[in-house]
Protein backbone atom coordinates (compact mmCIF):
# COMPACT_ATOMS: atom_id res chain seq x y z
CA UNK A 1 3.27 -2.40 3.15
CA UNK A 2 1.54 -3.91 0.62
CA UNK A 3 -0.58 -1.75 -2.15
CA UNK A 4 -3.70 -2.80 -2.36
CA UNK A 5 -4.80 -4.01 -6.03
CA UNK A 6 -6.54 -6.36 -8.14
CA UNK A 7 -3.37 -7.17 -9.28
CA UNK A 8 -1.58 -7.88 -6.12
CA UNK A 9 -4.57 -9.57 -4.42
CA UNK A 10 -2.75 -13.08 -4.63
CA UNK A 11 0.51 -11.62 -3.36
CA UNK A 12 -1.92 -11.03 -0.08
CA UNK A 13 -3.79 -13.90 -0.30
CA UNK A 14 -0.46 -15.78 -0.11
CA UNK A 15 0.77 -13.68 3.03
CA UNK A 16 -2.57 -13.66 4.31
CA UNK A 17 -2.78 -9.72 4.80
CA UNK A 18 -6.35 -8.41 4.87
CA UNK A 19 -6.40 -4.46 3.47
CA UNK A 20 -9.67 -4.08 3.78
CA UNK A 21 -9.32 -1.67 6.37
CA UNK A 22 -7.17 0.68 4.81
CA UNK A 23 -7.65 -0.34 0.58
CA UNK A 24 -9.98 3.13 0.30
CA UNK A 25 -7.55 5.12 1.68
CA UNK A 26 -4.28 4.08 1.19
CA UNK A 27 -2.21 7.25 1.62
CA UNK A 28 -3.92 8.54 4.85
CA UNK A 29 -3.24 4.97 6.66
CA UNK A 30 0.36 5.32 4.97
CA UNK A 31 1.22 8.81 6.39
CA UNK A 32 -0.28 7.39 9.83
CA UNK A 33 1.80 4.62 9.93
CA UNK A 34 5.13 7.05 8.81
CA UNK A 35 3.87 9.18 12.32
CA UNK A 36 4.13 6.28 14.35
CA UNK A 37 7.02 3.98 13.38
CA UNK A 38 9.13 6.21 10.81
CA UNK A 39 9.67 4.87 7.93
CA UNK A 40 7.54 2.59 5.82
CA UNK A 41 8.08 -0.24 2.88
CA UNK A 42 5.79 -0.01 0.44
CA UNK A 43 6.15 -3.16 -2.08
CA UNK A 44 3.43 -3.15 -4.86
CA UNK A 45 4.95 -6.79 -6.95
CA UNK A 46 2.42 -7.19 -9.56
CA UNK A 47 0.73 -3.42 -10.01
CA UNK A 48 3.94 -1.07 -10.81
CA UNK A 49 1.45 1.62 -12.00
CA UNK A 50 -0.79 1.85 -8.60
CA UNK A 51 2.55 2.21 -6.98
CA UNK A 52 3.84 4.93 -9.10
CA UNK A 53 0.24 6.89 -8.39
CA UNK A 54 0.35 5.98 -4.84
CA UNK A 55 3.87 7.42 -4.36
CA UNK A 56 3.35 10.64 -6.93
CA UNK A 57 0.67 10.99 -4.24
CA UNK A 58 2.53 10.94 -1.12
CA UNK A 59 5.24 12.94 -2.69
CA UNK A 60 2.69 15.82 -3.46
């Protein structure tokens, strides 16, 4: 999964992923995807900071 970010807004441009459904509320579409399929990638490639404050909040 892809974080979405300013800073990683080309990385979806480029893969043509649209997060506007879940960019508000990243962690509850995160731990509903973990209930259905397990486990999850999460790849943030440009915005290492939104990726440390997304996991720090998953991990709370």
């Amino acid at each position: 999964m892809l974080l979405p970010s300013h800073k990683n807004s080309k990385s979806a441009e480029f893969l043509k992923i649209d997060w506007s459904d879940y960019k508000e509320n990243i962690v509850g579409f995160i731990n509903e995807i973990h209930s259905i399929a397990g486990d999850i990638l999460i790849t943030s490639p440009n915005d290492f900071k939104r990726a440390y404050e997304t996991i720090s909040k998953l991990a709370s």
